[in-house]
Protein backbone atom coordinates (compact mmCIF):
# COMPACT_ATOMS: atom_id res chain seq x y z
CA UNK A 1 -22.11 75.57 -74.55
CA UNK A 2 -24.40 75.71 -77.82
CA UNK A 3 -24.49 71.85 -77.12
CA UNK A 4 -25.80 71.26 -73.80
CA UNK A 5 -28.09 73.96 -74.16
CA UNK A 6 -29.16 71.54 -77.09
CA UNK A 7 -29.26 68.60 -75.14
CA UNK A 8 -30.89 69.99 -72.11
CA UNK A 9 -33.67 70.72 -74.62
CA UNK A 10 -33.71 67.60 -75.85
CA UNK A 11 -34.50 65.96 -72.08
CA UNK A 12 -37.57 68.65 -71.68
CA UNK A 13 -38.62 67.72 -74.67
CA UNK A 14 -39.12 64.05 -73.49
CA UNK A 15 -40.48 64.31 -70.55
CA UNK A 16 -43.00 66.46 -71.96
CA UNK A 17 -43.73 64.05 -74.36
CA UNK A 18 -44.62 62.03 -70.56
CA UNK A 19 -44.04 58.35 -72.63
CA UNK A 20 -45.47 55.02 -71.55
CA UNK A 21 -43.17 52.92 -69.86
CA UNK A 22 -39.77 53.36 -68.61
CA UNK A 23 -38.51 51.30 -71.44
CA UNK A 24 -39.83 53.73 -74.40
CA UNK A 25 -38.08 56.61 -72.19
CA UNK A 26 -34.46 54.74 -72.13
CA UNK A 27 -34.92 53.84 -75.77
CA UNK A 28 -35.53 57.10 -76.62
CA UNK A 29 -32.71 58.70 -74.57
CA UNK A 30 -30.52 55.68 -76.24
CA UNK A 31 -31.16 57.20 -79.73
CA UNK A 32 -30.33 60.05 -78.96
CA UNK A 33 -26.79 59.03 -77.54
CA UNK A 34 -28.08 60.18 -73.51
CA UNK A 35 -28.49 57.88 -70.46
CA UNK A 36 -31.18 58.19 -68.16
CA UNK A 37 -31.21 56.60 -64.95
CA UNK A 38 -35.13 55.71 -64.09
CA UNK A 39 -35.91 56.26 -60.45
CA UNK A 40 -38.88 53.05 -60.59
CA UNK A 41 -35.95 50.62 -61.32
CA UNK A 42 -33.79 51.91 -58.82
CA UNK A 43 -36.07 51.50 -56.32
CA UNK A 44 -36.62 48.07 -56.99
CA UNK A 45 -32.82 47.01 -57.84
CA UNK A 46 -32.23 48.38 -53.99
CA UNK A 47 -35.65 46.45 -52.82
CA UNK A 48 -33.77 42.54 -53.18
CA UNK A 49 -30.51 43.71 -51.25
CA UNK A 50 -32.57 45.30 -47.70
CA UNK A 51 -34.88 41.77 -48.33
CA UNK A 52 -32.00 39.77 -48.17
CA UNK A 53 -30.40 41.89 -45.47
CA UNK A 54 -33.87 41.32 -43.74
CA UNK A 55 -33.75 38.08 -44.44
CA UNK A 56 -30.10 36.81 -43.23
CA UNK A 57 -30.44 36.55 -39.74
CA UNK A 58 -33.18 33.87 -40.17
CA UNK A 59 -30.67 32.04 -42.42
CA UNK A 60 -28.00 32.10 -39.93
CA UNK A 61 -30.84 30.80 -37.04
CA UNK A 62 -30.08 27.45 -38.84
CA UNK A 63 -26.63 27.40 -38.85
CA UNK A 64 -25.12 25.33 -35.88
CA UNK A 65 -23.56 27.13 -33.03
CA UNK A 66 -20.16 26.89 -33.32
CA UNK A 67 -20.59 28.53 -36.69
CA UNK A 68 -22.21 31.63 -35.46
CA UNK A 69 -20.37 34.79 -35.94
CA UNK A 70 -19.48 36.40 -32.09
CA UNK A 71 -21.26 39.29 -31.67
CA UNK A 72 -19.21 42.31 -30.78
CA UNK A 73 -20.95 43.95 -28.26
CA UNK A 74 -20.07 43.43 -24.68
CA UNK A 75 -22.17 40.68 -22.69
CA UNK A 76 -23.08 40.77 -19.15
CA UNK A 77 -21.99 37.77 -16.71
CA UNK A 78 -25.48 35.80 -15.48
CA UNK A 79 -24.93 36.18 -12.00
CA UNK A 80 -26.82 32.36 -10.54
CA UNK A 81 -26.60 30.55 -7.49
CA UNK A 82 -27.22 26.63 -7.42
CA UNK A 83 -29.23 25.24 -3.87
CA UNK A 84 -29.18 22.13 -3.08
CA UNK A 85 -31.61 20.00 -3.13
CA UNK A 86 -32.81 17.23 -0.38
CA UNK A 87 -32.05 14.24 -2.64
CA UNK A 88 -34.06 11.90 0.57
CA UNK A 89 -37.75 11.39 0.63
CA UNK A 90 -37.36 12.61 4.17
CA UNK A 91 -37.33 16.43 4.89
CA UNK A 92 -34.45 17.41 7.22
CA UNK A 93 -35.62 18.32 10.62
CA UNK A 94 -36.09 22.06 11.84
CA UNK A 95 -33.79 21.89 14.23
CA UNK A 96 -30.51 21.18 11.26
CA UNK A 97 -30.58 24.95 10.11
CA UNK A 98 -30.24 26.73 13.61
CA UNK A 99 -27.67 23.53 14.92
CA UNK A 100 -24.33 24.96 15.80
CA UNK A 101 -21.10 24.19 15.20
CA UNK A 102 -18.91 21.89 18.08
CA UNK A 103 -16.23 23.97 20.61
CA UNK A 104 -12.86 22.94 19.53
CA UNK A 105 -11.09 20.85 22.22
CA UNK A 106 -7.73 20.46 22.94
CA UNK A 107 -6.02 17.52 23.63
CA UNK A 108 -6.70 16.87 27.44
CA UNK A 109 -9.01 14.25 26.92
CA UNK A 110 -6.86 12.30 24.13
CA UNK A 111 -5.08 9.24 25.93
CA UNK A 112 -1.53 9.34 25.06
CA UNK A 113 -0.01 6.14 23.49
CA UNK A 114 1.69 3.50 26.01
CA UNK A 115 5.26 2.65 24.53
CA UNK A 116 5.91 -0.61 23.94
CA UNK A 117 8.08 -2.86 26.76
CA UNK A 118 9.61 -5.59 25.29
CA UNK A 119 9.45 -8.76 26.92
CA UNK A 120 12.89 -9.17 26.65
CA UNK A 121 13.77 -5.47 27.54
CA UNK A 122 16.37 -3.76 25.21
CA UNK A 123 19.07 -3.33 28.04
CA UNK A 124 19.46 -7.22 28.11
CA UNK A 125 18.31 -8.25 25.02
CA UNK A 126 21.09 -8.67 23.23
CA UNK A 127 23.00 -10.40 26.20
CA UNK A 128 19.80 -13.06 26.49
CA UNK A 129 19.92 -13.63 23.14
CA UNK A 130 23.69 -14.45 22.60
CA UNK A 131 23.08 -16.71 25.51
CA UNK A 132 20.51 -18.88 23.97
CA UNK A 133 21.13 -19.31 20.52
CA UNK A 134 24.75 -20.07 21.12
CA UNK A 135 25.77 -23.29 19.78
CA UNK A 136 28.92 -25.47 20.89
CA UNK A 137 32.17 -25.42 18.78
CA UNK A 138 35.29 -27.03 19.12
CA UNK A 139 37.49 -24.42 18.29
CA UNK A 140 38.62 -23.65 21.56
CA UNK A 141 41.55 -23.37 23.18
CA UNK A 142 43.29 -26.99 23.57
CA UNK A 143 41.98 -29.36 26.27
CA UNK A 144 45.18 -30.21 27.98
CA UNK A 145 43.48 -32.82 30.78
CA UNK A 146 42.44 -34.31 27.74
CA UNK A 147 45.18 -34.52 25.89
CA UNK A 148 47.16 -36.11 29.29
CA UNK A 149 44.95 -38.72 29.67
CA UNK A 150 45.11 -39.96 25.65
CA UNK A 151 48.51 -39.95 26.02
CA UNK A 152 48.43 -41.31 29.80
CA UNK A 153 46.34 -43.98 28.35
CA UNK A 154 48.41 -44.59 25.37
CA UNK A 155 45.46 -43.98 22.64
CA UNK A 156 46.30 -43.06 19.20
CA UNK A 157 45.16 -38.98 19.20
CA UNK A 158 43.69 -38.31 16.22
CA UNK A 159 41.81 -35.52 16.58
CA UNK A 160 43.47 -32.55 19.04
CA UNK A 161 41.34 -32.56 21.84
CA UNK A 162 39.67 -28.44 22.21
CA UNK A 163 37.38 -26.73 24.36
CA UNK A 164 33.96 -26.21 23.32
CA UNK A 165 33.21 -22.88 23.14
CA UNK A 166 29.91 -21.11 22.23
CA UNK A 167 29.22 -19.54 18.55
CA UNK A 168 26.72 -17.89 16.41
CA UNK A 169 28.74 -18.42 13.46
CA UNK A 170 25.79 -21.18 11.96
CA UNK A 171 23.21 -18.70 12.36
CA UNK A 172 19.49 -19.04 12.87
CA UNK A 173 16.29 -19.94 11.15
CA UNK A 174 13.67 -17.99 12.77
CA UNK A 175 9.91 -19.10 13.22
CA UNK A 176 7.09 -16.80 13.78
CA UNK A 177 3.68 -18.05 14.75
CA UNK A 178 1.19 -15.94 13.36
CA UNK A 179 -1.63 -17.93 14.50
CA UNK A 180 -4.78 -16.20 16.69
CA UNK A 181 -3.24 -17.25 19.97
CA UNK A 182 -0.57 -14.73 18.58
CA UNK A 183 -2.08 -11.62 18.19
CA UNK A 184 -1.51 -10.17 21.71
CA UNK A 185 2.53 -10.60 21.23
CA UNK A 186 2.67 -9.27 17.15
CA UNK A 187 4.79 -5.86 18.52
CA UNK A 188 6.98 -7.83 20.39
CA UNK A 189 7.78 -10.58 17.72
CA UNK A 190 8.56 -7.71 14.76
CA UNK A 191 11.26 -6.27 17.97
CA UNK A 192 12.45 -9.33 19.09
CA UNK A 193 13.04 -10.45 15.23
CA UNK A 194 15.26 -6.93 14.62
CA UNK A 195 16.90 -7.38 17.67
CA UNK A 196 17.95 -10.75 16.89
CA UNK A 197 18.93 -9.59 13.03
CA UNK A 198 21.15 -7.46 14.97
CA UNK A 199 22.69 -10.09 16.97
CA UNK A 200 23.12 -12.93 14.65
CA UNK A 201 23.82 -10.73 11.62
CA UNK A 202 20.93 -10.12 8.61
CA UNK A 203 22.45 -12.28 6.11
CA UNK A 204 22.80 -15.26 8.53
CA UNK A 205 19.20 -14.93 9.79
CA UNK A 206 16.46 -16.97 8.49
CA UNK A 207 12.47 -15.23 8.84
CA UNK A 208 9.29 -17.54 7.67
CA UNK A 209 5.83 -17.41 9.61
CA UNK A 210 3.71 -19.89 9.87
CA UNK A 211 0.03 -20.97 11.34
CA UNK A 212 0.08 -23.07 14.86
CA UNK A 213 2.51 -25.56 13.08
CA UNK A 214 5.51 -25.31 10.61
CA UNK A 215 4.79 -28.62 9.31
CA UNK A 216 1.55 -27.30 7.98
CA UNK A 217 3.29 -24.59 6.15
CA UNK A 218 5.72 -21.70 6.54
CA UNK A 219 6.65 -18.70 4.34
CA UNK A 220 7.03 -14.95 4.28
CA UNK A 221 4.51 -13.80 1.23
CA UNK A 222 0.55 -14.51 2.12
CA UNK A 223 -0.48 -18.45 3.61
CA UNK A 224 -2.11 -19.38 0.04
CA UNK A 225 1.59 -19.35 -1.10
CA UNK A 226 3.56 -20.99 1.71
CA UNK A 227 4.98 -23.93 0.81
CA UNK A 228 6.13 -27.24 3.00
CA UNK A 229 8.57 -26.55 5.35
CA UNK A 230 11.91 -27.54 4.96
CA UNK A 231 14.85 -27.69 8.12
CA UNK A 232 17.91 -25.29 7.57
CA UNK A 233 22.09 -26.72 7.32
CA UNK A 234 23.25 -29.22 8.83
CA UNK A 235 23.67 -27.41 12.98
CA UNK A 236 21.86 -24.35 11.95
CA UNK A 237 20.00 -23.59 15.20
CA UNK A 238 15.92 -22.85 14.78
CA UNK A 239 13.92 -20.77 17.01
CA UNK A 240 10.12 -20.66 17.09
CA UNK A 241 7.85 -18.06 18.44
CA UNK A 242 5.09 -19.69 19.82
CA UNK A 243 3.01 -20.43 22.53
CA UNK A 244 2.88 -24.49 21.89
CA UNK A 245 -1.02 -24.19 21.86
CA UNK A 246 -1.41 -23.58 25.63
CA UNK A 247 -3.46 -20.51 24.70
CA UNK A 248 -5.91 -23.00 22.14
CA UNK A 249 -8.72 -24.33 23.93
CA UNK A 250 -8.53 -27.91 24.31
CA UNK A 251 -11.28 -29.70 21.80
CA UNK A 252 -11.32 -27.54 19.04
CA UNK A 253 -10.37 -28.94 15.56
CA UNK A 254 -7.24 -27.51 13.96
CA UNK A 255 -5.22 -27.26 16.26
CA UNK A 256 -1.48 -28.59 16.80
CA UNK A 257 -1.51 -30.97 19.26
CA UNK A 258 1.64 -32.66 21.26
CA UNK A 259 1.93 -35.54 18.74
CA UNK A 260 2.34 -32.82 15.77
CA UNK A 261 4.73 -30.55 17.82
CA UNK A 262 6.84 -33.88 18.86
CA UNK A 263 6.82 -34.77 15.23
CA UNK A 264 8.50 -31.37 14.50
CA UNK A 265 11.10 -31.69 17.14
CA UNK A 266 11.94 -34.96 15.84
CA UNK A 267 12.31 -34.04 11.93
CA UNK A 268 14.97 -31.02 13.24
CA UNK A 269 16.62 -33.62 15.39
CA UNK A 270 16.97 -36.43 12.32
CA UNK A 271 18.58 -32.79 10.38
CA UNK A 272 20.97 -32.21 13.18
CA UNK A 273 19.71 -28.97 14.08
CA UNK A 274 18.46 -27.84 17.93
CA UNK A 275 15.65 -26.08 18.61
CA UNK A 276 14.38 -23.84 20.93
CA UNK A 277 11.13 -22.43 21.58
CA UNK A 278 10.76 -18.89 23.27
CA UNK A 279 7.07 -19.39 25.20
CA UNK A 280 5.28 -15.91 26.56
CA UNK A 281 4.19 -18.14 29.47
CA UNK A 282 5.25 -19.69 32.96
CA UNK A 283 7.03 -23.25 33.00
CA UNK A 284 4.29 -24.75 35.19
CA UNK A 285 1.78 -24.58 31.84
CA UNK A 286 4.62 -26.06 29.35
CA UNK A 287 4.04 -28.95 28.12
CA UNK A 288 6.14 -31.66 29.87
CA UNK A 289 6.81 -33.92 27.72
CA UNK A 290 8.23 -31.31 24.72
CA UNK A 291 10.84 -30.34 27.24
CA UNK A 292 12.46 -33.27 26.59
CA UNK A 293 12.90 -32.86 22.49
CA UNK A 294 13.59 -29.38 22.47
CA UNK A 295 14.91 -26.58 24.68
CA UNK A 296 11.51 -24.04 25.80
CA UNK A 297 12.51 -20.62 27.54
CA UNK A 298 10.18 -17.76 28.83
CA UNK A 299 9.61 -15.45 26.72
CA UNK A 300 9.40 -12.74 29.77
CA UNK A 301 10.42 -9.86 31.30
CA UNK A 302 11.67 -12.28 34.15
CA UNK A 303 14.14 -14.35 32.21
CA UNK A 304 18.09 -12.83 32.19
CA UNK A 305 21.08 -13.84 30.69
CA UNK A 306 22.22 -16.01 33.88
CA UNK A 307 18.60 -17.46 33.49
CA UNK A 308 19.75 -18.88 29.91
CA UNK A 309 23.47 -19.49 30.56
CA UNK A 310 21.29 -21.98 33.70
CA UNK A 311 19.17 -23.83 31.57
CA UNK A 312 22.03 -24.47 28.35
CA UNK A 313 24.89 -24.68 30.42
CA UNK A 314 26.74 -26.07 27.78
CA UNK A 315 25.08 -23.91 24.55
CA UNK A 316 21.87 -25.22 22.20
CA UNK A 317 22.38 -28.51 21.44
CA UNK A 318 19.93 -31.36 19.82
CA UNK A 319 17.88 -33.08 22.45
CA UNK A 320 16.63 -36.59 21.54
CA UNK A 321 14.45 -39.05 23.58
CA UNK A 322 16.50 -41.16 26.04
């Protein structure tokens, strides 16, 4: 107790003493073994730390934003709504703004679609078409008047005489015309092509399109890539879509004329193969003289089985020029 009464002395002592400079009062307190804390140097040891506290938020201004610390208080949502603008030089009129909106209709006025009738209608179709593309074999039953009059005759028989009897078993090479002329009778080629898929069989039925002529090309892909046209096997009936350019007005360049179609008939003839042409118009505007190289049936509502069985009595057969 004696010695921090002492020491306690001491300190008065000192500061009575009232020393220049901190320094010569820590000095002094030094020698005497004591530590003094000055308040002066305090104050300015604490002075740097608040200036650089003061100071940090400008250094962080310059940082770049995705290095910014989040601030933890709570932000409000900025409520904005975008209007736009009239990008036109021209104002919209007045009357825009109060313009209301139409009455919904119903479906009164709407003009319901016509289904398609066929021009061979579906009931007969199939009957018309067995009919006409039909060609004769002789694998009939056996010709017995024949047969007599060989033997009546006494002629070597080298073949057994048969009946000719119709068949689809070569099947058919089908020709669509595409052409303008066309365009009114596109529904009824895609039906009458399924129905006669369905007749003949798929695998047995031949599709290509071509432009007012198959010898100018024919093909199924676009007419850029259509190549020449070739005839099918040896008996292989062909049927062609077409209207024989009676619907092409006479004059007009590009067109197929009776020369081209009579070259057509001709090549199919030299292959062996018949041809008939299914015609959306009347006989009395055929062409006369292509009813003699190929076989030309209405494409109509009009036109039956009997109608066919008529005009090929004896099934589709090559006609050549007498």
């Amino acid at each position: 107790m004696r010695e921090r009464s002492d020491l306690a002395d001491w300190l008065k002592a000192i500061e009575a003493l009232k020393p220049e400079g901190d320094d010569l009062l820590e000095s002094i307190a030094a020698l005497l073994g004591l530590r003094i804390k000055v308040a002066s140097k305090a104050a300015v040891a604490t002075a740097p730390k608040r200036k650089a506290i003061d100071q940090a938020p400008e250094k962080n201004s310059a940082l770049k934003s995705d290095q910014l610390i989040p601030d933890s208080k709570s932000r409000r949502r900025l409520v904005s709504v975008l209007t736009p603008g009239n990008a036109s030089r021209n104002p919209a009129p007045a009357w825009l703004t109060a313009a209301g909106y139409l009455e919904t209709t119903g479906s009164a006025h709407i003009r319901p679609v016509i289904p398609l009738e066929p021009l061979f209608p579906a009931r007969t179709s199939r009957a018309i078409l067995s009919s006409a593309l039909a060609t004769p074999s002789s694998t009939g039953s056996l010709n017995v008047e024949k047969l007599i009059e060989l033997v009546s005759r006494a002629q070597v028989i080298e073949e057994i005489p048969r009946l000719p009897i119709p068949t689809l078993v070569w099947g058919v090479q089908l020709l669509i015309d595409c052409s303008e002329a066309m365009q009114p009778f596109v529904r009824d080629q895609d039906v009458l092509r399924s129905a006669l898929s369905s007749v003949v069989g798929r695998d047995r039925t031949e599709v290509s399109y071509f432009d007012k002529l198959p010898l100018w090309g024919a093909g199924t892909g676009p007419k850029d890539e259509w190549a020449d046209y070739i005839p099918p096997a040896l008996g292989t009936p062909v049927v062609v879509l077409t209207d024989l350019g009676i619907a092409q007005p006479p004059g007009v360049a590009g067109l197929a004329s009776l020369s081209d179609w009579s070259e057509f008939s001709e090549m199919l003839a030299r292959a062996g193969c018949p041809l008939m042409a299914l015609v959306p118009y009347p006989p009395k505007r055929w062409p006369m003289s292509l009813t003699k190289t190929m076989a030309i049936v209405q494409w109509d509502r009009a036109t039956t089985a009997s109608v066919i069985r008529r005009r090929i009595p004896a099934g589709l057969r090559v006609l050549k020029r007498a």
